[in-house]
Protein backbone atom coordinates (compact mmCIF):
# COMPACT_ATOMS: atom_id res chain seq x y z
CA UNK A 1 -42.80 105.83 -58.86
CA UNK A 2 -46.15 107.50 -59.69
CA UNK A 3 -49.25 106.03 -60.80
CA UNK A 4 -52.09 106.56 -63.36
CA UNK A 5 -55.51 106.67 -61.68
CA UNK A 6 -58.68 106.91 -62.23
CA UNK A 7 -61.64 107.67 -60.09
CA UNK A 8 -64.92 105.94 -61.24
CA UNK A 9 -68.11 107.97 -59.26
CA UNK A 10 -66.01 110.97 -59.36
CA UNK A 11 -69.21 113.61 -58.96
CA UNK A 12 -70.79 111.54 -56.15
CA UNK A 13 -69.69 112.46 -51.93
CA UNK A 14 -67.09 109.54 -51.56
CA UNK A 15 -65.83 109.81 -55.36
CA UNK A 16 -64.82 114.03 -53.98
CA UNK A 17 -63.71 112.72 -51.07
CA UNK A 18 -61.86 109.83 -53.06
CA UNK A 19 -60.09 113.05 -55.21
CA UNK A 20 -59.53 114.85 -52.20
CA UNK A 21 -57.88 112.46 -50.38
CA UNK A 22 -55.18 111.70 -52.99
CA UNK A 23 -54.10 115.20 -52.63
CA UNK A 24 -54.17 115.93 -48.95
CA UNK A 25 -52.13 112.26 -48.43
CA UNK A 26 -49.59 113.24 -51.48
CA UNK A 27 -50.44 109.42 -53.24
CA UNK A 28 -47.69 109.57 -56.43
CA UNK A 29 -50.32 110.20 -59.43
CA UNK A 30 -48.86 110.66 -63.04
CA UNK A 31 -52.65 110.98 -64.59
CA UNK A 32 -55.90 111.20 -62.70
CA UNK A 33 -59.12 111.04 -64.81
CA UNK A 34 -62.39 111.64 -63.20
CA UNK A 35 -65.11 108.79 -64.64
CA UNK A 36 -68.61 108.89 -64.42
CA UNK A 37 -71.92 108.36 -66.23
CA UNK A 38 -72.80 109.65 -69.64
CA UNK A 39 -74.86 112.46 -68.26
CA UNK A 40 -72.08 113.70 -66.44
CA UNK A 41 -69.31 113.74 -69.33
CA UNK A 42 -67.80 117.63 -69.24
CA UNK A 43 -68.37 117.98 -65.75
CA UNK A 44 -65.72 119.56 -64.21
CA UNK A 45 -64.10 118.06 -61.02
CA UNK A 46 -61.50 119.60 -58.79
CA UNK A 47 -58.42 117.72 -57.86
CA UNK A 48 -55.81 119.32 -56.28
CA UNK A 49 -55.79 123.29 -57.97
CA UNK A 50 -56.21 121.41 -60.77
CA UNK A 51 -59.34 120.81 -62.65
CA UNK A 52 -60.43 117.35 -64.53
CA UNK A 53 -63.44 117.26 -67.03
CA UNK A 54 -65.15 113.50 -66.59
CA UNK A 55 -65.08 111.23 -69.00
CA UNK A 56 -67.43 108.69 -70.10
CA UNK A 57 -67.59 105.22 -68.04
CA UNK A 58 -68.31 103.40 -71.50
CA UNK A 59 -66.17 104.81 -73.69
CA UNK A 60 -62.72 105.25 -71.46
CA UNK A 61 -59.99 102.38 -72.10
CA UNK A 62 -58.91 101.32 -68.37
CA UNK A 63 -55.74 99.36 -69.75
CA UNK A 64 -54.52 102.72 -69.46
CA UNK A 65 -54.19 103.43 -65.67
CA UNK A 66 -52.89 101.04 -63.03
CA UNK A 67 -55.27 101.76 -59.72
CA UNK A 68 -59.41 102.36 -60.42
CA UNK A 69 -60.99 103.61 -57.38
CA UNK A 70 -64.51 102.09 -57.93
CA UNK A 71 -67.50 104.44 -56.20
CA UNK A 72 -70.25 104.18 -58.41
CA UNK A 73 -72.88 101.72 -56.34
CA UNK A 74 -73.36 97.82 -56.55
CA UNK A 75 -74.97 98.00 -60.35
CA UNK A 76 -72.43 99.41 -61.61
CA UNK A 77 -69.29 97.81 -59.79
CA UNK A 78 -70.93 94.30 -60.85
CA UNK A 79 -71.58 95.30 -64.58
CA UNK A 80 -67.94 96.50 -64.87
CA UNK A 81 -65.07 95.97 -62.08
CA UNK A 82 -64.23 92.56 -63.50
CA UNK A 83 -63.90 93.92 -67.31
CA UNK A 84 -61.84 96.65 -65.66
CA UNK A 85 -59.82 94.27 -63.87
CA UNK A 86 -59.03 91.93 -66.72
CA UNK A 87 -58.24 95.36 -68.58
CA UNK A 88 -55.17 95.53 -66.28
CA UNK A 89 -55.49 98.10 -63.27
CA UNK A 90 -56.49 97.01 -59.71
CA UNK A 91 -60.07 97.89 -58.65
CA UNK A 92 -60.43 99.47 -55.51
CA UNK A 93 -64.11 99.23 -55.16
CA UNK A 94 -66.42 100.66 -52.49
CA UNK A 95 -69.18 99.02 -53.02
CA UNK A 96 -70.79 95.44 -51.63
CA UNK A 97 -70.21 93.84 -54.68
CA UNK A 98 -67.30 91.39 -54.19
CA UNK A 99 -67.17 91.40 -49.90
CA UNK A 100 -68.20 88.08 -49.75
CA UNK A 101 -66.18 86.73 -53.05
CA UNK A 102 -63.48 84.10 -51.77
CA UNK A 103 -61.44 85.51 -54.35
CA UNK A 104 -61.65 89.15 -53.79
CA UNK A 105 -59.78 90.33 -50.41
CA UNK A 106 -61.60 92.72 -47.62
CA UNK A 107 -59.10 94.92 -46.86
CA UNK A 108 -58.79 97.45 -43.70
CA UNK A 109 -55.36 98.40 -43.76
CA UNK A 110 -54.76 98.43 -39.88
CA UNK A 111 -56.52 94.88 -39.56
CA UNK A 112 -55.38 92.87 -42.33
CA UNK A 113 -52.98 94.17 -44.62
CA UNK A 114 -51.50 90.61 -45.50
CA UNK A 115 -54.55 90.04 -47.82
CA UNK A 116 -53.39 92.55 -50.22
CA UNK A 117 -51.23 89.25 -51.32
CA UNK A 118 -54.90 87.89 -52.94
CA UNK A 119 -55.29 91.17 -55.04
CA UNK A 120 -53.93 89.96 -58.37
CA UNK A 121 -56.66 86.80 -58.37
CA UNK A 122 -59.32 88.81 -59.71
CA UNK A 123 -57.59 92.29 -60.00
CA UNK A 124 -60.10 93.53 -57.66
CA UNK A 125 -60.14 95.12 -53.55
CA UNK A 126 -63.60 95.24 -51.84
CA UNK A 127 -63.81 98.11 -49.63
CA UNK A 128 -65.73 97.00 -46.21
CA UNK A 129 -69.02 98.94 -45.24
CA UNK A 130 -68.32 101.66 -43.94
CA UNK A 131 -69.48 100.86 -40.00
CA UNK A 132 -67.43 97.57 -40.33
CA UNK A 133 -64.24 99.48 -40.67
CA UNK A 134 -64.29 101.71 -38.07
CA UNK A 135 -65.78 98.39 -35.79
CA UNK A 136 -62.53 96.24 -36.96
CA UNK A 137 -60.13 99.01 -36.82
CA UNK A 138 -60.61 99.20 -32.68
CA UNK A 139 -61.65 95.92 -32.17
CA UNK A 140 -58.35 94.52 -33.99
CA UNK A 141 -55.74 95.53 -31.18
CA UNK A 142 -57.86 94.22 -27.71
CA UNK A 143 -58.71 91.39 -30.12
CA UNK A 144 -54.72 90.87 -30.40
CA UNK A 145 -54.84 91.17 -26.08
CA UNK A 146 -57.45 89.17 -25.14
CA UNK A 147 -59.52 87.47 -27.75
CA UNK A 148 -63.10 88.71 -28.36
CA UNK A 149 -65.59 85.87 -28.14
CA UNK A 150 -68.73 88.04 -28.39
CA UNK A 151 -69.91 91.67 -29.61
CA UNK A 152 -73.14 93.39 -29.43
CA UNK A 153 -72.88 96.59 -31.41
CA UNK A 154 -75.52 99.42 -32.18
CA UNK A 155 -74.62 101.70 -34.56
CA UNK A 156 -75.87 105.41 -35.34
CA UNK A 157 -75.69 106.33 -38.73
CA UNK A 158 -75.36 109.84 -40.93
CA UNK A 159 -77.58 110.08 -43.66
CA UNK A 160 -73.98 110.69 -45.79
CA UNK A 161 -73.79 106.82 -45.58
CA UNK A 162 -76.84 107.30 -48.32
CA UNK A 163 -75.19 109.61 -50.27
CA UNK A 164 -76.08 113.08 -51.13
CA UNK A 165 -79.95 112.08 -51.52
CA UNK A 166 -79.92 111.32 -48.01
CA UNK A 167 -78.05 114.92 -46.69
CA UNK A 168 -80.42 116.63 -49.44
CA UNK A 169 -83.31 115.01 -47.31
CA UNK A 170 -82.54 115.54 -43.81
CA UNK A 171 -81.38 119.35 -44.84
CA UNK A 172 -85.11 119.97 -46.52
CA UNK A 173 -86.95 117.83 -44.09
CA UNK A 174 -85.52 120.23 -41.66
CA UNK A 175 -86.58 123.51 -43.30
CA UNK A 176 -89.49 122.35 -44.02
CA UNK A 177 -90.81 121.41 -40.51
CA UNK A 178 -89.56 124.71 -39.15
CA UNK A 179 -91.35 126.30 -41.94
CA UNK A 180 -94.61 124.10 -42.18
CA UNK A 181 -93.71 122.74 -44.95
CA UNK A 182 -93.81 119.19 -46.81
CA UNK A 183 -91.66 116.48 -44.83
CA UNK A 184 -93.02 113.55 -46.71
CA UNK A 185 -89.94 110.63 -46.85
CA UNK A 186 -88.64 110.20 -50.17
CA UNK A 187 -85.19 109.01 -50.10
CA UNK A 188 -85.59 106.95 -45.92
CA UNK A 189 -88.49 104.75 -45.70
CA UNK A 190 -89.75 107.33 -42.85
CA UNK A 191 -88.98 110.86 -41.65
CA UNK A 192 -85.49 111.76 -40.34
CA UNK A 193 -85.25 114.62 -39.38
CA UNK A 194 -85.56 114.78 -35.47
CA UNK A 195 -86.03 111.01 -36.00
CA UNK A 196 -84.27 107.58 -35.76
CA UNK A 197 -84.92 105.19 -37.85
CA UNK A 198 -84.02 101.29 -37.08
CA UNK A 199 -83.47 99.96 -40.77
CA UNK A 200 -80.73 100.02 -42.81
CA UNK A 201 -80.89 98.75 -46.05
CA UNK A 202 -83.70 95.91 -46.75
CA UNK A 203 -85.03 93.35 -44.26
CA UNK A 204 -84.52 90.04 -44.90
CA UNK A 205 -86.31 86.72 -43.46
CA UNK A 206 -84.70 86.46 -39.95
CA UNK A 207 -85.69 90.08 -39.30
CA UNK A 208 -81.60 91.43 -39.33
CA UNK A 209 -81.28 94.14 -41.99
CA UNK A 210 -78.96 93.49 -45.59
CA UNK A 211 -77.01 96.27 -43.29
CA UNK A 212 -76.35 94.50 -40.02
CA UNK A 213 -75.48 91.20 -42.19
CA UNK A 214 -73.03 92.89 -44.08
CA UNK A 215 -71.51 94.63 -40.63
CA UNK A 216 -71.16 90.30 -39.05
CA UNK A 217 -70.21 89.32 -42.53
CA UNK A 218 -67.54 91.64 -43.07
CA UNK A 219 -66.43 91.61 -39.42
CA UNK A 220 -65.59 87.81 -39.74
CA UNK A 221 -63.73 87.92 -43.15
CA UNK A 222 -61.14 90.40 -41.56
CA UNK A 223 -61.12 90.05 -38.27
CA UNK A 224 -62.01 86.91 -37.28
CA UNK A 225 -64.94 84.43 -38.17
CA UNK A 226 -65.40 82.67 -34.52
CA UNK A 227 -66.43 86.27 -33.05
CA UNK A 228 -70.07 86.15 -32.27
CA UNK A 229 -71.71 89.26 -33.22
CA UNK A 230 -74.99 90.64 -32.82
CA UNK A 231 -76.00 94.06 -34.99
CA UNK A 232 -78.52 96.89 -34.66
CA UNK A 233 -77.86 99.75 -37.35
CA UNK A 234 -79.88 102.83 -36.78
CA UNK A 235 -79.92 105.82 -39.15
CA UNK A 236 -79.71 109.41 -37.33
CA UNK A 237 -80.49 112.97 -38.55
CA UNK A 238 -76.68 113.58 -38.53
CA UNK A 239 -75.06 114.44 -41.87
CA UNK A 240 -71.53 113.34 -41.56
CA UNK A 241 -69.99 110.47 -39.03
CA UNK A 242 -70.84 107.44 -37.73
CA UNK A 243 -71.59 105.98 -34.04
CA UNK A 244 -71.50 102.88 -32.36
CA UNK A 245 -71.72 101.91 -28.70
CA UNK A 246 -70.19 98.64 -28.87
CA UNK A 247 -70.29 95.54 -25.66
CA UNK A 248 -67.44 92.90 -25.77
CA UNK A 249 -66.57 89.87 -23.94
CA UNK A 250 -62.95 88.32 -24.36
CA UNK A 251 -61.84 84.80 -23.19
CA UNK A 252 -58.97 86.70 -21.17
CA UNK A 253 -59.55 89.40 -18.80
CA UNK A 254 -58.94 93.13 -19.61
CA UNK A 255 -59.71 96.39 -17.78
CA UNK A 256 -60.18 99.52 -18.79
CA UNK A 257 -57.80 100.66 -18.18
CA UNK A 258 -55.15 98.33 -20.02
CA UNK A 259 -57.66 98.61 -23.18
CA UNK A 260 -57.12 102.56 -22.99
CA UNK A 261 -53.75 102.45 -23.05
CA UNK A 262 -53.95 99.46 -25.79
CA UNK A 263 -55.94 101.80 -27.88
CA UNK A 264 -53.74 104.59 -27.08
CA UNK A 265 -51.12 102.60 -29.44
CA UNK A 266 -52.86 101.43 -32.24
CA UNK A 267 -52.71 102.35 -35.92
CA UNK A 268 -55.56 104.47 -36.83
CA UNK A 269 -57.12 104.75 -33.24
CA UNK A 270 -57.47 108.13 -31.05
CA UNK A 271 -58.34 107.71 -27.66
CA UNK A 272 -60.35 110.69 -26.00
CA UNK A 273 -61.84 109.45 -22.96
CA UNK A 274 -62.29 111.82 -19.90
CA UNK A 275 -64.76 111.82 -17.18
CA UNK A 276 -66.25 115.00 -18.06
CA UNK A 277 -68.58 117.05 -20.12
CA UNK A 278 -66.66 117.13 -23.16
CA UNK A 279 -64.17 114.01 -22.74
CA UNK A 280 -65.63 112.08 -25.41
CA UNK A 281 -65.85 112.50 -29.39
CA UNK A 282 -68.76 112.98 -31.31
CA UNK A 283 -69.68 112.63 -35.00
CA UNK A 284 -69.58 116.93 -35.52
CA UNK A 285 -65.75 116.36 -34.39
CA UNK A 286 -64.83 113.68 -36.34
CA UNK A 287 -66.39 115.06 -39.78
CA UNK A 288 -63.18 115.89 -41.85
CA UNK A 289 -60.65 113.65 -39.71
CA UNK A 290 -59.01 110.25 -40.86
CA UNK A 291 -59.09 109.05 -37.27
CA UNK A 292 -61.89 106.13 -35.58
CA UNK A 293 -61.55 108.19 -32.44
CA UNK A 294 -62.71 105.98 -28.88
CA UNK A 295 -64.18 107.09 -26.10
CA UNK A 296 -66.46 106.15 -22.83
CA UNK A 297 -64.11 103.13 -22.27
CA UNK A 298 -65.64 101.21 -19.53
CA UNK A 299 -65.80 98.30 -16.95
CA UNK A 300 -69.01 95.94 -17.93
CA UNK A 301 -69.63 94.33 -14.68
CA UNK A 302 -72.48 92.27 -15.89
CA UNK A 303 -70.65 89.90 -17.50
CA UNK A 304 -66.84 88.31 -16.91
CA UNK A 305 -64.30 90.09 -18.48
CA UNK A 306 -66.65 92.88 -20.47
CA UNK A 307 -66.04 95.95 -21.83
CA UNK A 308 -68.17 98.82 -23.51
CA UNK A 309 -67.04 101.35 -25.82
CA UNK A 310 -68.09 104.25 -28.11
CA UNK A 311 -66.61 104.75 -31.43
CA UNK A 312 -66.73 107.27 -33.86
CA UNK A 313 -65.62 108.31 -37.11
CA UNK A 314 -66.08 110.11 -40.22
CA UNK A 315 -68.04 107.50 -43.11
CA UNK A 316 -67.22 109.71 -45.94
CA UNK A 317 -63.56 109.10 -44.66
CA UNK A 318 -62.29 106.02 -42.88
CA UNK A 319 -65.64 104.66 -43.74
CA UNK A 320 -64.80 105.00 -47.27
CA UNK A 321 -62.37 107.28 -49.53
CA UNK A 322 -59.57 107.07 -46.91
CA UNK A 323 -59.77 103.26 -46.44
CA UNK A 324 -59.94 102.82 -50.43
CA UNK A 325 -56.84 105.34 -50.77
CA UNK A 326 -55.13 103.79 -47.74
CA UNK A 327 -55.58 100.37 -49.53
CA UNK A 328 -53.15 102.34 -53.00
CA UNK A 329 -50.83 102.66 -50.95
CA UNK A 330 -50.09 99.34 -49.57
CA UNK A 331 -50.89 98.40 -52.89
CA UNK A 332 -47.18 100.60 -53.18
CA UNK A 333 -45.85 99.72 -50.35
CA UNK A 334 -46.17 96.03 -51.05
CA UNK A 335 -45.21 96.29 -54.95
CA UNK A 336 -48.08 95.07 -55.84
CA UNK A 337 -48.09 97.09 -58.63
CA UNK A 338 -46.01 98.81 -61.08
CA UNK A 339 -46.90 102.04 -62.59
CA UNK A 340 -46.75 101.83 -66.45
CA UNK A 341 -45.10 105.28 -66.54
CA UNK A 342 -43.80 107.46 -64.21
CA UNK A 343 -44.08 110.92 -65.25
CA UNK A 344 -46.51 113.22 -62.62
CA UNK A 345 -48.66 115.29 -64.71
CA UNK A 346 -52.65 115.63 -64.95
CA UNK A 347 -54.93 115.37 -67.82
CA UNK A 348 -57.82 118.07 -67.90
């Protein structure tokens, strides 16, 4: 069976990615149509060695395909996922629209894949943030072992996690420093590159970030809502791949060395932990891999039964396109859905 899809964002970073990662995984399409704004109708999008024209986000009838892959920001994933999904298709959506809707299931693929039974409430699949699901994806198996009771995670994040505004930004910040030139912030509230800047998103009145909410909000819908969870989200002059060193305490007692080889065997999860100068991942080696890769896998002996860990992966991917592609096909997998034809061609 193949399936009629359409990719709604299709010109911004996760929307390629979103294209890209169809191919590369082989997901059955019959039709793929690129969708984006009015401006960009006639811009052409490659998919595959195949090239797609986008079409017009108002004017395209969605009771024609049977998966939407939803990348076009909050605004637009409020104003239009639910007409989509009363049109027919599932909505995959990537934004923060429907997380927290009761009726709209948080899906990570490796963590909870039995929600996909809630998808036909509302025709619609939130996509978590993208730091939340590289968090749940290695906190899900030592959760299984031992039982987290509390995490304190600080993450480091690429300016890709603000779209291409945010790699246009750090790229001519750069330049223009080296060349004495104008670095004034327009896109981060200050200067980023060679800079770290401790707010994500906006603050709101306890002094936490609409960021670090989302990351404990998410956290509790998929993994577990009795984890207590503490959040710090830093953005970094890195362009692609996000960071987090990450503290847990579990009820039960595990080692290192038992969560390494726990790790070792879970869906999703690379383990690359030496004691030496390159035994560890960083976001330049994750960029362009489907992996949350886990390293520096230690012993915390200020607290009973504590662990600390560093986890990386690429945002564009796992963080988004991946997770949202990964979610089609267990949307397959489970027969969810049907296709309403199964011819594999592409319309351009």
């Amino acid at each position: 069976m193949s399936y009629s899809v359409a990719v709604v964002g299709a010109t911004g970073s996760v929307g390629q990615e979103m294209l890209n990662i169809l191919e590369e995984l082989n997901f059955p399409v019959s039709e793929m149509h690129a969708i984006a704004s009015r401006k960009s109708q006639g811009t052409e999008i490659a998919f595959g060695d195949k090239t797609l024209k986008c079409q017009d986000l108002e004017r395209f009838d969605f009771s024609q395909v049977d998966i939407v892959l939803m990348s076009a920001g909050g605004d637009v994933s409020r104003a239009w996922s639910e007409k989509i999904g009363k049109a027919g298709p599932i909505v995959i959506d990537n934004s923060s629209a429907f997380r927290r809707d009761p009726d709209v299931p948080l899906i990570v693929p490796e963590v909870n894949p039995d929600a996909i039974k809630l998808a036909r409430k509302k025709n619609i699949i939130a996509n978590p943030n993208c730091s939340t699901a590289q968090l749940v994806v290695a906190l899900k198996p030592l959760h299984d072992a031992a039982r987290i009771t509390r995490a304190v995670v600080s993450t480091y994040q690429s300016v890709s996690g603000a779209g291409k505004q945010g790699m246009d930004e750090l790229w001519n910040q750069t330049k223009a420093i080296y060349g004495l030139g104008d670095a004034t912030p327009k896109v981060f509230p200050k200067q980023i590159a060679f800079n770290a800047i401790p707010m994500i998103g906006a603050f709101r009145d306890d002094g936490y970030t609409d960021e670090e909410a989302k990351m404990w909000d998410e956290t509790h819908k998929i993994l577990d809502p009795s984890i207590k969870l503490t959040v710090t989200c830093v953005r970094v002059p890195v362009f692609v791949g996000h960071s987090e060193a990450v503290n847990l305490e579990f009820e039960s007692p595990l080692d290192a060395e038992d969560a390494r080889e726990i790790l070792r065997e879970a869906p999703g999860v690379l383990v690359v932990d030496k004691h030496e100068a390159d035994g560890y991942v960083t976001p330049v080696d994750a960029a362009g891999e489907h992996a949350v890769y886990v390293s520096r896998i230690r012993n915390d002996p200020t607290v009973e039964n504590g662990l600390n860990l560093w986890i990386v992966s690429d945002n564009l991917r796992k963080g988004a396109a991946l997770n949202a592609v990964q979610i089609a096909q267990l949307l397959d997998e489970q027969g969810v859905i049907q296709p309403k034809s199964g011819y594999r061609s592409l319309t351009v």
